[in-house]
Protein backbone atom coordinates (compact mmCIF):
# COMPACT_ATOMS: atom_id res chain seq x y z
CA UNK A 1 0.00 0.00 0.00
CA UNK A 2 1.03 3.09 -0.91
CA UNK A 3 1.79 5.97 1.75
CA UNK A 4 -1.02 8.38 0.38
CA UNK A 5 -3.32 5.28 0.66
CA UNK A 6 -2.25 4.65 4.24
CA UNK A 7 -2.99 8.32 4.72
CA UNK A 8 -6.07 8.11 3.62
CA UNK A 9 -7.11 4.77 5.68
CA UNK A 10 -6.03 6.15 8.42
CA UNK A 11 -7.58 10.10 8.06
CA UNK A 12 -10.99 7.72 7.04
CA UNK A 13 -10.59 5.53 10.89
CA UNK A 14 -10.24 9.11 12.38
CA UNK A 15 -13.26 10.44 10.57
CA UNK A 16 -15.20 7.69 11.50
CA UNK A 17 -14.15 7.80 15.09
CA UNK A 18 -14.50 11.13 15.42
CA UNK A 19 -17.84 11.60 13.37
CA UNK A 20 -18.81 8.57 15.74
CA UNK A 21 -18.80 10.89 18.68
CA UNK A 22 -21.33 13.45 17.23
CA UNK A 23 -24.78 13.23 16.00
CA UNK A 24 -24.56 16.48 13.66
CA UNK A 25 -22.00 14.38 11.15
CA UNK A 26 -22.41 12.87 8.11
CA UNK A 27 -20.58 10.59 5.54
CA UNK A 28 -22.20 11.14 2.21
CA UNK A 29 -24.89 12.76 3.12
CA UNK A 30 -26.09 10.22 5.42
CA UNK A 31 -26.23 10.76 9.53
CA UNK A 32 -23.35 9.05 11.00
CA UNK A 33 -25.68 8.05 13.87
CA UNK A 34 -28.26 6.01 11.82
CA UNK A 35 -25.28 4.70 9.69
CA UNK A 36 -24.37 2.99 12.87
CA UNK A 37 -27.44 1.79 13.03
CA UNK A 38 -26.53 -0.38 10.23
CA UNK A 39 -23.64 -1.84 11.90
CA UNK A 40 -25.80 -5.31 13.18
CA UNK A 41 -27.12 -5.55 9.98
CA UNK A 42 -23.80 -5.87 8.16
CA UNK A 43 -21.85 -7.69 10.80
CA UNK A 44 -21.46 -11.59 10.68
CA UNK A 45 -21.95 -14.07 12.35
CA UNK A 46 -26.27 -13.63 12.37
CA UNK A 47 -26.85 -10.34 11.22
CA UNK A 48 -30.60 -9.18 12.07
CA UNK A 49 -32.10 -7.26 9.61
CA UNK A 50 -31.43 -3.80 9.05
CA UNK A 51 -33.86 -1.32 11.39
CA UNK A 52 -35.51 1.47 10.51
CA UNK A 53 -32.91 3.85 11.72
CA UNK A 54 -30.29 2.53 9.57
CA UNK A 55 -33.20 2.21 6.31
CA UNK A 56 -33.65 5.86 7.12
CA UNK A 57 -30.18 6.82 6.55
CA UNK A 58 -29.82 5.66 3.52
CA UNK A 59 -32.68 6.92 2.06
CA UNK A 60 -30.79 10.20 2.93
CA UNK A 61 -27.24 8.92 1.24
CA UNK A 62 -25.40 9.23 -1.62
CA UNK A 63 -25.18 5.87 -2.58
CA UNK A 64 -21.94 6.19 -4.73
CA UNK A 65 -20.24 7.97 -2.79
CA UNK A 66 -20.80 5.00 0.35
CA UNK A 67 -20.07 2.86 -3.04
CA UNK A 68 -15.89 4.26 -2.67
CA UNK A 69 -15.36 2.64 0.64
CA UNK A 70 -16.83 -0.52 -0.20
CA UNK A 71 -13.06 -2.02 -0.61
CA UNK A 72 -11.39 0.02 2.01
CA UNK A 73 -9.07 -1.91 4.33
CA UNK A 74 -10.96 -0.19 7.33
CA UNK A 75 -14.20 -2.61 6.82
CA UNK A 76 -13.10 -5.72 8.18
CA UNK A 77 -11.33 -3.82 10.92
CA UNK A 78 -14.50 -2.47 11.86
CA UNK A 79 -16.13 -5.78 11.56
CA UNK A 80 -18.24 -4.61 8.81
CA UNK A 81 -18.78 -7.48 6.15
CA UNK A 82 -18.82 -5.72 2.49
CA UNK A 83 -21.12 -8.35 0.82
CA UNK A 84 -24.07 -7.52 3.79
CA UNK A 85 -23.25 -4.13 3.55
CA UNK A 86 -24.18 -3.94 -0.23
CA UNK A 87 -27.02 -5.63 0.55
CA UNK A 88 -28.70 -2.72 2.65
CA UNK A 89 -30.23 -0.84 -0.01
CA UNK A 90 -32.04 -3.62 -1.24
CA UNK A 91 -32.99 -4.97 2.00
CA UNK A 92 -34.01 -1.54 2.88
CA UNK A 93 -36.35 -1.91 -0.34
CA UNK A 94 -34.56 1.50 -1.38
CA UNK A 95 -36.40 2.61 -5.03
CA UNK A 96 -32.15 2.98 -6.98
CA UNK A 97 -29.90 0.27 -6.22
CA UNK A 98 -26.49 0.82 -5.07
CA UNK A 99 -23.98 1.70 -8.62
CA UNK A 100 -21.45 0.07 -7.12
């Protein structure tokens, strides 16, 4: 990995940690609080499906732009499982499909 790509993991892990903290943040458009939400719904072993709060946020999201951290090295450290996670919008019966 490259040492601008490490930046960039790690600036994203501080973003999210930080953004974690307060409820007035968002990642692409999309309330960091009911994006945490989603966490259960995207972490294995017997994920539950998504709730409400976490449908709700991505209704609000920019899909595509959630779409460019779908391979970032930070998912599995967070426990987040990418194939469940691309799952949401559909699961959330969301009217466009993820583009990614």
């Amino acid at each position: 990995m490259q040492a601008t790509d490490k930046k960039a993991v790690l600036l994203l892990g501080l973003m999210v940690v930080i953004a974690s903290r307060t409820d007035a943040q968002t990642l692409c458009n999309a309330p960091i609080s009911g994006l945490e939400g989603c966490r259960p719904a995207v972490t294995l072993p017997n994920p539950p499906p998504p709730t409400a709060v976490c449908c709700d946020a991505l209704k609000h999201a920019d899909l595509k732009c959630l779409c460019q951290y779908k391979n970032s090295p930070l998912l599995p450290e967070l426990k987040i499982d990418q194939k469940l996670a691309l799952e949401l919008p559909e699961k959330c019966k969301l009217p466009h499909p993820a583009p990614c």
